[in-house]
N, C-alpha and C. Protein backbone atom coordinates (compact mmCIF):
# COMPACT_ATOMS: atom_id res chain seq x y z
N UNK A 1 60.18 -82.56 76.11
CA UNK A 1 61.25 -82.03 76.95
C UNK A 1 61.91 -83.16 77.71
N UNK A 2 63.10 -83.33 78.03
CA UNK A 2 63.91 -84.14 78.50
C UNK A 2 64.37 -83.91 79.62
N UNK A 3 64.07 -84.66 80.46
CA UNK A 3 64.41 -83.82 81.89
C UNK A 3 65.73 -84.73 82.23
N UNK A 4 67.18 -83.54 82.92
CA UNK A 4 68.09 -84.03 82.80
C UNK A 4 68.14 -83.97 84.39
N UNK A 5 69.10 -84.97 84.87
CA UNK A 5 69.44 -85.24 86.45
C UNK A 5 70.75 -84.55 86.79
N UNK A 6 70.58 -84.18 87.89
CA UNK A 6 71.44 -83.32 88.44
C UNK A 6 72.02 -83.76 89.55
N UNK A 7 74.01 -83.22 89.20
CA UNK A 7 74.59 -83.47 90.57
C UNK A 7 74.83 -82.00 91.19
N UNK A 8 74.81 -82.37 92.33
CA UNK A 8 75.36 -81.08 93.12
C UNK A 8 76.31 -81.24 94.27
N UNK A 9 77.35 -80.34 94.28
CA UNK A 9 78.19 -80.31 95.12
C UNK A 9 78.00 -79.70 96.76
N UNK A 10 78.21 -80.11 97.26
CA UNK A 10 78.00 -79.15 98.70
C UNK A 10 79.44 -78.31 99.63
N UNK A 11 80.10 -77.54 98.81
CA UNK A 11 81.66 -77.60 99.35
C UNK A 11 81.40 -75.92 100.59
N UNK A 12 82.48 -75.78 101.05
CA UNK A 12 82.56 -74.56 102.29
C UNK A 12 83.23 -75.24 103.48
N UNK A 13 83.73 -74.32 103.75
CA UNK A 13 85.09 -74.37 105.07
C UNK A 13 84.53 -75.25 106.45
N UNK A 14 84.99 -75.79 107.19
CA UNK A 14 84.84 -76.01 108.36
C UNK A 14 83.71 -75.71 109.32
N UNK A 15 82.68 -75.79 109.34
CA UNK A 15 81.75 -76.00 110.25
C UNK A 15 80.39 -74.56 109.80
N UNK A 16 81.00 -74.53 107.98
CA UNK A 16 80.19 -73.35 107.33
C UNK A 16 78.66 -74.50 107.74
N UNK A 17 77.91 -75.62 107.81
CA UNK A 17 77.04 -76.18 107.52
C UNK A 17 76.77 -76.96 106.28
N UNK A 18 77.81 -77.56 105.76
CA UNK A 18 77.37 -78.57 104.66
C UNK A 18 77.10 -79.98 105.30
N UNK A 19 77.25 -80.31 106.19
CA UNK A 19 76.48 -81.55 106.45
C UNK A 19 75.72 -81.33 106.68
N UNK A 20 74.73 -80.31 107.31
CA UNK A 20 73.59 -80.02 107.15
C UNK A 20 72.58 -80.20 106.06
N UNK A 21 73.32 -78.98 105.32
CA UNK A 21 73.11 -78.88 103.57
C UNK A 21 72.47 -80.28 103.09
N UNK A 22 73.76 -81.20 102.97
CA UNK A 22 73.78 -82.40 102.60
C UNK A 22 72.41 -83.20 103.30
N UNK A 23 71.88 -83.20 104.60
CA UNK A 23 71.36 -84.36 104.45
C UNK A 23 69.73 -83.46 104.24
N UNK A 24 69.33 -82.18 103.90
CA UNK A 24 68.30 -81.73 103.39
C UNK A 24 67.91 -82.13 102.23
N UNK A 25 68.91 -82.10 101.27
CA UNK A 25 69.17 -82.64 99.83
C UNK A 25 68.59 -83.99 99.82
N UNK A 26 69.21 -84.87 100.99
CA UNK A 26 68.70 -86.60 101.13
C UNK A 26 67.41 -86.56 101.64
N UNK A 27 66.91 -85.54 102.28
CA UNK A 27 65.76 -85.59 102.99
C UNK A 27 64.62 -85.11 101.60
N UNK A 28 65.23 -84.63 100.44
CA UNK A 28 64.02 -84.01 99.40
C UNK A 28 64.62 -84.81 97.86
N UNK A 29 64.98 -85.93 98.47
CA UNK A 29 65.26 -87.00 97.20
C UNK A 29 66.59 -87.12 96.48
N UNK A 30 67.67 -86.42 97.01
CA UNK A 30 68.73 -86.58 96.20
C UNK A 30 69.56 -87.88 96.85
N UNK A 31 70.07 -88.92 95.98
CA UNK A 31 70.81 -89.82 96.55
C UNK A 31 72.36 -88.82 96.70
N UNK A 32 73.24 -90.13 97.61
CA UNK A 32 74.43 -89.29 98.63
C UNK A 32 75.63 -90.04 97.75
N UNK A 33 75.88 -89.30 97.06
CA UNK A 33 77.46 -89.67 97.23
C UNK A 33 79.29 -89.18 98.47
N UNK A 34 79.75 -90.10 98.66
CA UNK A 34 80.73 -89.42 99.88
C UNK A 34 81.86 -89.71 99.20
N UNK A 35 82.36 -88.65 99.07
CA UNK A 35 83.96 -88.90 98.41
C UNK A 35 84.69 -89.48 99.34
N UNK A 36 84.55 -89.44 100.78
CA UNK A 36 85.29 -90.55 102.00
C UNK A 36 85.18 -91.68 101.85
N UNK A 37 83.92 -91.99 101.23
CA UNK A 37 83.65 -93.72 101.33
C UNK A 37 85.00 -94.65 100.26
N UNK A 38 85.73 -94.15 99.43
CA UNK A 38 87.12 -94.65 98.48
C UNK A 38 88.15 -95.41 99.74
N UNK A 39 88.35 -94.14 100.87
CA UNK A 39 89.19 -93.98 102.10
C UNK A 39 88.50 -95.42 102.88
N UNK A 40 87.31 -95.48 103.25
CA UNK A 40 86.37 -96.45 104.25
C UNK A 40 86.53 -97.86 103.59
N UNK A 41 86.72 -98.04 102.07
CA UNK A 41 86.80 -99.25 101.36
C UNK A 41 88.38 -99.44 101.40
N UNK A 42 89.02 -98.83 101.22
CA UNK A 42 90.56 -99.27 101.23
C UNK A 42 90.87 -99.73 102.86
N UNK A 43 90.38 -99.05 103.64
CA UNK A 43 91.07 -99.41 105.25
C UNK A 43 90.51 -100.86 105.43
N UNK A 44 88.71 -101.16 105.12
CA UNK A 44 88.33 -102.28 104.85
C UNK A 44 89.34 -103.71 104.30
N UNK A 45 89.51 -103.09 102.68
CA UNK A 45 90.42 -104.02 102.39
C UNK A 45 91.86 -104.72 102.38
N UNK A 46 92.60 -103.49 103.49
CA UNK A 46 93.98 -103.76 104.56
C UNK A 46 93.46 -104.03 105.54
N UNK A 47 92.10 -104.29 106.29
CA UNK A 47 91.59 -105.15 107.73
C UNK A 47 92.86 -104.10 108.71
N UNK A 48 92.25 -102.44 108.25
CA UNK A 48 92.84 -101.56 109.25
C UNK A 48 91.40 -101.31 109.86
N UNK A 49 91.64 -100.62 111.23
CA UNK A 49 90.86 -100.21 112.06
C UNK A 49 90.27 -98.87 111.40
N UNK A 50 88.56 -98.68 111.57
CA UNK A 50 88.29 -97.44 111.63
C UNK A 50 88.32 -96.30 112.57
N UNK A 51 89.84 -95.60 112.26
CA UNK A 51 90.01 -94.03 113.40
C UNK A 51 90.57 -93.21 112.77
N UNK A 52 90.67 -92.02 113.14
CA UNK A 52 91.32 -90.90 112.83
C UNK A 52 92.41 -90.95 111.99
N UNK A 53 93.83 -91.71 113.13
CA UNK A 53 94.74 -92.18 112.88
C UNK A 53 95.21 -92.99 111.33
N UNK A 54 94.06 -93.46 111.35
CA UNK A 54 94.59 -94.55 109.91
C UNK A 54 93.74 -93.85 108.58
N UNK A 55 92.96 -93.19 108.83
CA UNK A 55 92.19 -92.57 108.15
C UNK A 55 92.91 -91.73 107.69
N UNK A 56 93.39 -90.74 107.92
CA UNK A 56 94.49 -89.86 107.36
C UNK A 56 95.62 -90.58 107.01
N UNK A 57 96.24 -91.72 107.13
CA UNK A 57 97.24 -92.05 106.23
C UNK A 57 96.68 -92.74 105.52
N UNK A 58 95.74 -93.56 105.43
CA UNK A 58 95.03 -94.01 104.49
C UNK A 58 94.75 -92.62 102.97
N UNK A 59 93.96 -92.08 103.49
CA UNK A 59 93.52 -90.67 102.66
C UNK A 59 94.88 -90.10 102.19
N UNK A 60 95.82 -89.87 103.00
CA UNK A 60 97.21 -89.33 102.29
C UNK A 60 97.81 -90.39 101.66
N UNK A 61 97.66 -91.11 101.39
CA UNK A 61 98.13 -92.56 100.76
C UNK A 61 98.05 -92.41 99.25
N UNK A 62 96.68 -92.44 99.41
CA UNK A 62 95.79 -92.34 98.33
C UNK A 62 95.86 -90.95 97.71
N UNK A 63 96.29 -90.40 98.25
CA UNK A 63 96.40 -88.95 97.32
C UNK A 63 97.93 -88.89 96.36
N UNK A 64 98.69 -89.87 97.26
CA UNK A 64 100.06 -89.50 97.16
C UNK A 64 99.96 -90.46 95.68
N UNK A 65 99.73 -91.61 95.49
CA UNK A 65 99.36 -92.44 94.65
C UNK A 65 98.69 -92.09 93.51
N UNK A 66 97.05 -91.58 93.48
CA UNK A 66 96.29 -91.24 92.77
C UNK A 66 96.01 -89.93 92.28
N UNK A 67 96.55 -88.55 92.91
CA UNK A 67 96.66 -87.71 92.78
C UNK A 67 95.29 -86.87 93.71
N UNK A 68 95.46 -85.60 93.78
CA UNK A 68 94.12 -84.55 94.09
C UNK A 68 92.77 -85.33 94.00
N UNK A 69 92.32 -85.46 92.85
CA UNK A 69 91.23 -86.23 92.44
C UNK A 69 90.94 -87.60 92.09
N UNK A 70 91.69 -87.86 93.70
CA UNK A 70 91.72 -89.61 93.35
C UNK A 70 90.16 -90.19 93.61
N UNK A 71 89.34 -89.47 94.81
CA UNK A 71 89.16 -89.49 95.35
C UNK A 71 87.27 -89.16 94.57
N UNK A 72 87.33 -88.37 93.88
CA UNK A 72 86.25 -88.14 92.97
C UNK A 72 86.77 -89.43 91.53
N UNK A 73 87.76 -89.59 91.56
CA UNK A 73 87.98 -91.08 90.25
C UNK A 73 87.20 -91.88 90.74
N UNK A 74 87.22 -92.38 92.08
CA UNK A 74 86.99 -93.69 92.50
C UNK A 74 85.65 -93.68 93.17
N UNK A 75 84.74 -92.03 92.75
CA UNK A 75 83.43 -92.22 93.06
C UNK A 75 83.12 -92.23 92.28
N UNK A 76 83.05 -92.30 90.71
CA UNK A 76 82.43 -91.78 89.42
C UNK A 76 81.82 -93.28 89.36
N UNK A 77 81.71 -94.34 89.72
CA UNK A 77 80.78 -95.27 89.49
C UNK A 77 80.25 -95.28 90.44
N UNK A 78 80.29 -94.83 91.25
CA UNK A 78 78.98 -94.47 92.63
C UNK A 78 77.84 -93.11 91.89
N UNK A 79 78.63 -92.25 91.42
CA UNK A 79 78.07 -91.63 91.07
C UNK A 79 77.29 -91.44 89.78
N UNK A 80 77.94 -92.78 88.71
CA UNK A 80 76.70 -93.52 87.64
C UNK A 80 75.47 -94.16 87.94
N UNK A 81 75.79 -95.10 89.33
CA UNK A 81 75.41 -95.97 89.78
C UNK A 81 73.31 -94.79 90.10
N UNK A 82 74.18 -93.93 91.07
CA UNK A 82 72.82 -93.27 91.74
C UNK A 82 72.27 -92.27 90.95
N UNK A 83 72.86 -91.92 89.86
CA UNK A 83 72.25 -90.71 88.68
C UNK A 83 71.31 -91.75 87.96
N UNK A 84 71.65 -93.06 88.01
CA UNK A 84 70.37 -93.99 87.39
C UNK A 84 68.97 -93.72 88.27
N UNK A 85 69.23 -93.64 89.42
CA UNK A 85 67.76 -93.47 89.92
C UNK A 85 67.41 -92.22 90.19
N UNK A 86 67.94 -90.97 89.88
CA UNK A 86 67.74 -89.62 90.94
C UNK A 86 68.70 -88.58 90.76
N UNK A 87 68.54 -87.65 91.10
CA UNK A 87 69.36 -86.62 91.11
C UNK A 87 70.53 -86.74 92.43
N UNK A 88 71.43 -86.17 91.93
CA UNK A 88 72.79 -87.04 93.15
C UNK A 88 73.61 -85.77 93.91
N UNK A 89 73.97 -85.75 95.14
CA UNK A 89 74.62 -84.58 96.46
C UNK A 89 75.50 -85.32 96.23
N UNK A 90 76.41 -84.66 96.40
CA UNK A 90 78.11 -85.19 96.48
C UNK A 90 78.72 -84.12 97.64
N UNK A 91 79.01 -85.08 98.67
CA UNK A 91 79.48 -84.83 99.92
C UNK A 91 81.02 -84.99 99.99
N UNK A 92 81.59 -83.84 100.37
CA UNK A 92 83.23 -83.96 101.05
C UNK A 92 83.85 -83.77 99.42
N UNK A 93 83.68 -83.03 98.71
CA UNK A 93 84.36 -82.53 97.48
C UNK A 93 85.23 -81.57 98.10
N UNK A 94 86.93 -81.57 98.36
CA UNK A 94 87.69 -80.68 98.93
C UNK A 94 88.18 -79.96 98.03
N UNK A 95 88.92 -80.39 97.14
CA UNK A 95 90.21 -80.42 96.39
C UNK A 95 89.65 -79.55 94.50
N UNK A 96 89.97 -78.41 94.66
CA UNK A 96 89.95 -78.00 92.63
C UNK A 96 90.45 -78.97 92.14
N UNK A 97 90.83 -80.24 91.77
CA UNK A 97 91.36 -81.13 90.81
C UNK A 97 89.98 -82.07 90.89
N UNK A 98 89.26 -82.10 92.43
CA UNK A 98 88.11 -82.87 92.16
C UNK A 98 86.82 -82.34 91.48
N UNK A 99 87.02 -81.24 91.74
CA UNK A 99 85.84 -80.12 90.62
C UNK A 99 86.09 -80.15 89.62
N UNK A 100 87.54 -79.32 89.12
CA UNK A 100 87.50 -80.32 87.34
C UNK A 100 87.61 -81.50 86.96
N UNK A 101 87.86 -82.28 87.77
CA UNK A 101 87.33 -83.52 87.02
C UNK A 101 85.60 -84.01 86.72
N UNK A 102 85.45 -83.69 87.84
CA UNK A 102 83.42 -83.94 87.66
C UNK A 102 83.11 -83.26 86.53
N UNK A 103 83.69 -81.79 86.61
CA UNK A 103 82.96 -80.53 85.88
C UNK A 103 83.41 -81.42 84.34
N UNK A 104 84.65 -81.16 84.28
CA UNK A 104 85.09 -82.13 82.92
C UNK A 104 83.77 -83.02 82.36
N UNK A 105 83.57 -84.34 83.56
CA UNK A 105 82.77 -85.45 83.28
C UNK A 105 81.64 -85.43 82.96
N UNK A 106 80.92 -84.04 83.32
CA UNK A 106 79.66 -84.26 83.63
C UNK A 106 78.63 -82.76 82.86
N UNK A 107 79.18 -82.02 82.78
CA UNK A 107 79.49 -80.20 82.66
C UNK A 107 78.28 -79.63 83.27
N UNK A 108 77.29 -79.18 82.38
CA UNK A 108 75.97 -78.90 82.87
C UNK A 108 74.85 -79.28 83.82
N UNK A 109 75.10 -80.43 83.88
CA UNK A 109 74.52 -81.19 84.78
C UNK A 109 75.29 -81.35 86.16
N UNK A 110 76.28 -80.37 86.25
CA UNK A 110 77.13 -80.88 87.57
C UNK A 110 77.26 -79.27 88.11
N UNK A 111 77.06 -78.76 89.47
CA UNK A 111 76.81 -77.42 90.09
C UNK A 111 77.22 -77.53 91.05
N UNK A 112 77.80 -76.82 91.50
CA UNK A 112 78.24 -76.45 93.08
C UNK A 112 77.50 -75.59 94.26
N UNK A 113 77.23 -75.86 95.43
CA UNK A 113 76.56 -74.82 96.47
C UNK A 113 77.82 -74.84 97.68
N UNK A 114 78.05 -73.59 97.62
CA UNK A 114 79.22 -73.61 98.50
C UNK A 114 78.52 -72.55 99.66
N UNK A 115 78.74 -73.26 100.69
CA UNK A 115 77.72 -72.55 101.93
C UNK A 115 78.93 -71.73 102.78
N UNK A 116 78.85 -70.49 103.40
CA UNK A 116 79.34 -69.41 103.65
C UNK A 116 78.86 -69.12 104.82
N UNK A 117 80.06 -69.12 106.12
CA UNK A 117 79.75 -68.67 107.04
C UNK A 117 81.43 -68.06 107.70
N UNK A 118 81.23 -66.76 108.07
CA UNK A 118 82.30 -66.02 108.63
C UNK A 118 83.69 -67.29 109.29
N UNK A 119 84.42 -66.82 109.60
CA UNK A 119 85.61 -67.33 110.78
C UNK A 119 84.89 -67.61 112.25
N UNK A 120 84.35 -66.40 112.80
CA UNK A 120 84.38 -66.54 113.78
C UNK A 120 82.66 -66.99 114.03
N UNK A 121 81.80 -67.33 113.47
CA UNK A 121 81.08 -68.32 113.35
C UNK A 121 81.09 -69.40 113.35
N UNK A 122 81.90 -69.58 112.55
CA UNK A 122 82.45 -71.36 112.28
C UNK A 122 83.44 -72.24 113.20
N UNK A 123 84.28 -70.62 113.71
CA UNK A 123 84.78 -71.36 115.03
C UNK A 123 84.51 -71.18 116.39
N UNK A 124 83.38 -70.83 116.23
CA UNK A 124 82.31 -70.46 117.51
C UNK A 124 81.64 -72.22 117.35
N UNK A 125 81.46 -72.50 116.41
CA UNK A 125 80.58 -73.57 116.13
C UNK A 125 81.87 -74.79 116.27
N UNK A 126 82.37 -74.88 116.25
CA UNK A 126 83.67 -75.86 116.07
C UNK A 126 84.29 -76.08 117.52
N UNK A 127 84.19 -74.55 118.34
CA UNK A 127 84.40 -74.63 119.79
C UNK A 127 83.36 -75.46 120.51
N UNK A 128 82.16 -75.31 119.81
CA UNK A 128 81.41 -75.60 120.57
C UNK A 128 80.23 -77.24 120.64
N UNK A 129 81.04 -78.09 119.42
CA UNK A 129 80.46 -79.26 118.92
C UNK A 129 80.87 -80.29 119.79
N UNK A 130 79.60 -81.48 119.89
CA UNK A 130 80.00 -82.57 120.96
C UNK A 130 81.23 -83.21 120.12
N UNK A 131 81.33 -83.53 118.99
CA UNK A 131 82.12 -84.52 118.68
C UNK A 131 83.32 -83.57 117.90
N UNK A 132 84.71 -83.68 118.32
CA UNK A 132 85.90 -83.07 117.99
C UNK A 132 86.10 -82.02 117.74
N UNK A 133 85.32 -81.61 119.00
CA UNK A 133 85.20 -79.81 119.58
C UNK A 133 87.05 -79.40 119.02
N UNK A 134 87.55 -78.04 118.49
CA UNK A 134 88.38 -77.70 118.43
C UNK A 134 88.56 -76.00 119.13
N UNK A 135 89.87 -75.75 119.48
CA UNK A 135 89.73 -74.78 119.82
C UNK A 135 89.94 -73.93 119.25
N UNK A 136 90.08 -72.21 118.99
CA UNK A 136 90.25 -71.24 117.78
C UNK A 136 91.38 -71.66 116.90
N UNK A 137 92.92 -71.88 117.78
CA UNK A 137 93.72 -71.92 117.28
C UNK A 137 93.99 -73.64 116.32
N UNK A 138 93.23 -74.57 117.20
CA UNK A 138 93.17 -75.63 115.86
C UNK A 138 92.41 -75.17 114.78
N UNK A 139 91.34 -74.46 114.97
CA UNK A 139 90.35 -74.34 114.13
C UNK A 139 90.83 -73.59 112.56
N UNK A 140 91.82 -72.64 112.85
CA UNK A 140 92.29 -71.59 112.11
C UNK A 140 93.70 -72.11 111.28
N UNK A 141 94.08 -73.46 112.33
CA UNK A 141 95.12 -74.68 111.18
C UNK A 141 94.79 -75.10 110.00
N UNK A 142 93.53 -75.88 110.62
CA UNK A 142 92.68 -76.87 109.92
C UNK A 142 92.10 -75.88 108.63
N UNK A 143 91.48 -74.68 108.60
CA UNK A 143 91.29 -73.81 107.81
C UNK A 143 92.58 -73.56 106.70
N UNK A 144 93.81 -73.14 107.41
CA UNK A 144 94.62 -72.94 106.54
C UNK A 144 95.47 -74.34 105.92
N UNK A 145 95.40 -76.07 106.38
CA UNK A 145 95.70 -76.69 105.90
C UNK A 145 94.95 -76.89 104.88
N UNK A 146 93.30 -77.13 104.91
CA UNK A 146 92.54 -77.47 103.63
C UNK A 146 92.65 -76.30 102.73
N UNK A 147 92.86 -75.22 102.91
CA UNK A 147 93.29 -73.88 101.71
C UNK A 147 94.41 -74.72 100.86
N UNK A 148 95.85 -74.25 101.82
CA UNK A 148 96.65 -74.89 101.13
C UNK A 148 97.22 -75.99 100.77
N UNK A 149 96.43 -77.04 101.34
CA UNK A 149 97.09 -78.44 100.99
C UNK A 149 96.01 -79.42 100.16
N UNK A 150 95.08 -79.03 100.55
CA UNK A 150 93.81 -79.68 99.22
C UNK A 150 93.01 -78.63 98.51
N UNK A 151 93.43 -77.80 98.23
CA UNK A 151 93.25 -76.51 97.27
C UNK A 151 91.73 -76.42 97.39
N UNK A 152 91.10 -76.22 98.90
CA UNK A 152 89.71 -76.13 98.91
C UNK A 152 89.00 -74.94 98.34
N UNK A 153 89.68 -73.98 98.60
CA UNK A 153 89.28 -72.57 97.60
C UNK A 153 88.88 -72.53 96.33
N UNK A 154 89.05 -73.14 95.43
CA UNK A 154 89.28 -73.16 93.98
C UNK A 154 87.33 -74.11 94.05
N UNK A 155 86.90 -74.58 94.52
CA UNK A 155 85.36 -75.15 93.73
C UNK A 155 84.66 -74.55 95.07
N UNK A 156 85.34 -73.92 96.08
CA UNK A 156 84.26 -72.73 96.69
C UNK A 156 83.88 -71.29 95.70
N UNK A 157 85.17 -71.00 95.02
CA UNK A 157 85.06 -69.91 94.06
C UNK A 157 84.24 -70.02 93.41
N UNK A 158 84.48 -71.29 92.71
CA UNK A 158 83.78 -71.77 91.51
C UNK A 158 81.86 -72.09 91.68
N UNK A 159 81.57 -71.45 92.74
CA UNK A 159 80.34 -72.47 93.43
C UNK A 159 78.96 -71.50 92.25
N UNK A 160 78.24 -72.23 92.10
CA UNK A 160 76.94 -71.54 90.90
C UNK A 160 76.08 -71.22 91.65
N UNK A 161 76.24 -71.88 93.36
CA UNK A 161 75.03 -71.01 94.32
C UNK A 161 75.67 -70.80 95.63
N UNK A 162 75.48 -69.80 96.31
CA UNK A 162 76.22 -69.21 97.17
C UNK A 162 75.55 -69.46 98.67
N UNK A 163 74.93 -69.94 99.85
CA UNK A 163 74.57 -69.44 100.99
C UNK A 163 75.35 -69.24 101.84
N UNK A 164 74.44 -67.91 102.71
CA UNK A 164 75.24 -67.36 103.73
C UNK A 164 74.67 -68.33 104.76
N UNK A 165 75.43 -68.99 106.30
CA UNK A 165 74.63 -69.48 106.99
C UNK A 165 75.29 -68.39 107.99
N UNK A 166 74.59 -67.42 108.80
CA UNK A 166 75.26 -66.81 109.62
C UNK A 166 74.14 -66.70 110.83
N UNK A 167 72.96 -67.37 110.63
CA UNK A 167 71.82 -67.12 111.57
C UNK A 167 71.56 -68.12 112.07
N UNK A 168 70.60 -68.41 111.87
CA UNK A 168 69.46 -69.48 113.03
C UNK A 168 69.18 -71.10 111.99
N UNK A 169 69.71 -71.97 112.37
CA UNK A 169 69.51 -73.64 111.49
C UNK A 169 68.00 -72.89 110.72
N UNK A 170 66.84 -72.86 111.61
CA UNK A 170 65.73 -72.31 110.64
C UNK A 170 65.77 -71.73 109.68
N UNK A 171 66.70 -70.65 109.74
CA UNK A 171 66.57 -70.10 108.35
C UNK A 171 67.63 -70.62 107.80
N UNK A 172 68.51 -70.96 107.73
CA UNK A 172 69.47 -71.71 106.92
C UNK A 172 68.82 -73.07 106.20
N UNK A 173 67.74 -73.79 107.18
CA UNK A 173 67.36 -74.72 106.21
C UNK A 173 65.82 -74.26 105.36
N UNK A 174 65.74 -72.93 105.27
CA UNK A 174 64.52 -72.95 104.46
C UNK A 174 65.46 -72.56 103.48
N UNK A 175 66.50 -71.64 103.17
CA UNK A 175 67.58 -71.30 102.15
C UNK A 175 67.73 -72.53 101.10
N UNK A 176 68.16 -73.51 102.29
CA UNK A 176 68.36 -74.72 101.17
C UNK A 176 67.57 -74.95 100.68
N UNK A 177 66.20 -75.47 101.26
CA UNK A 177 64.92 -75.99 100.61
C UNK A 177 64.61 -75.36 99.68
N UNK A 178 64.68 -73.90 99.89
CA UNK A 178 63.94 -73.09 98.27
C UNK A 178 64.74 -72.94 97.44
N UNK A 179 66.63 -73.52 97.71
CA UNK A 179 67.23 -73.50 96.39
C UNK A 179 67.10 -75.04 96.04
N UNK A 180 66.74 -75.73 96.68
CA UNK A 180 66.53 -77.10 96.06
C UNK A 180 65.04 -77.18 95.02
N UNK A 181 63.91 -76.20 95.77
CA UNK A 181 62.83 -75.97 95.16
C UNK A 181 63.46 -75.47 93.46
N UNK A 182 64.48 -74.43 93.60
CA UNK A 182 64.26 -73.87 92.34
C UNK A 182 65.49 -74.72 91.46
N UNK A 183 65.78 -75.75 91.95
CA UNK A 183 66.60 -76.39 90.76
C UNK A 183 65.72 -77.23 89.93
C-alpha cells in the first residue's frame, strides 16, 4: 500500500476560526503553507515597509498582474518543497481560481475544511479581538468585499469537510483533532 500525502485547505469567512484550525494541523505534523508569504517576499524585494498600507497594494498589485490565483502559482514550490517531508495546511486560500488551480494540480490528494461559524458570532468575535478589533458594520464590509471581490464562496462551497465552530475553543479543537485523526 502506498501511502499518499495530503494537502488541506483551511478556508471560512472572517473570524469563523481558521487560524486556529491551522495551527492544530502544525501542532499534529502538517507543515504550513501561507499563500501571504508571495505578498511578504515581493514588499521584501521593493525594500517596502511591512503594514497594512503596502500590503494591500502590494497584494492588489499582484492580483492585477497575475490574476486570482497568483497567489497559489507562486506557492506551488513551497508547496512541493513541504509535501517532500509531510502532509501540508495551506493557509489564507481566498479566491475559487486558487482552488482550481491546486484542485487542477494536485486532485485527490488536495481537500478543503471550510470552518463555519454564524455572522453574528464572527462578529461578536471580530468586535471583540486585541488586534484589529472591527466593528459590526466594518465587519459585514469586509465579509461582503471577500464574497465579491476574491470570490471566497466558491472553495467554501466546495469544502470536503465542513465544521461548525459556534461553541467553546474546547470543543472546536477536539472537532479538528478527530478530523485530522480520521484523515
Amino acid at each position: 500500500m502506498v501511502f499518499m500525502r495530503k494537502i488541506i485547505a483551511v478556508v471560512g469567512m472572517p473570524a469563523s476560526g481558521k487560524t486556529e484550525a491551522v495551527k492544530i494541523f502544525k501542532r499534529n505534523g502538517f507543515y504550513n503553507v501561507y499563500f501571504g508569504d508571495p505578498v511578504f517576499d515581493r514588499l521584501k524585494k521593493e525594500g517596502l515597509k511591512i503594514n497594512e498600507s503596502n500590503e494591500r497594494e502590494i497584494r492588489e498589485k499582484m492580483r492585477s498582474e497575475g490574476g486570482m490565483a497568483v497567489m497559489a502559482k507562486e506557492s506551488i514550490p513551497k508547496i512541493e518543497e513541504e509535501l517532500k517531508k509531510g502532509n501540508v495546511v495551506i493557509e489564507s486560500m481566498y479566491s475559487w481560481e486558487e482552488y482550481k488551480l491546486i484542485k487542477e494540480k494536485y486532485g485527490s490528494k488536495f481537500k478543503v475544511l471550510a470552518i463555519r461559524a454564524s455572522p453574528a458570532t464572527r462578529y461578536k468575535r471580530l468586535r471583540n479581538r486585541n488586534k484589529r478589533p472591527l466593528k459590526e458594520k466594518e465587519a459585514i464590509s469586509r465579509d461582503y468585499s471577500q464574497l465579491e471581490n476574491l470570490n471566497t464562496g466558491g472553495p467554501i462551497a466546495m469544502a470536503d469537510f465542513v465544521i461548525v465552530n459556534e461553541s467553546s475553543l474546547k470543543s472546536f479543537k477536539i472537532k479538528v483533532k478527530k478530523l485530522i485523526e480520521n484523515l
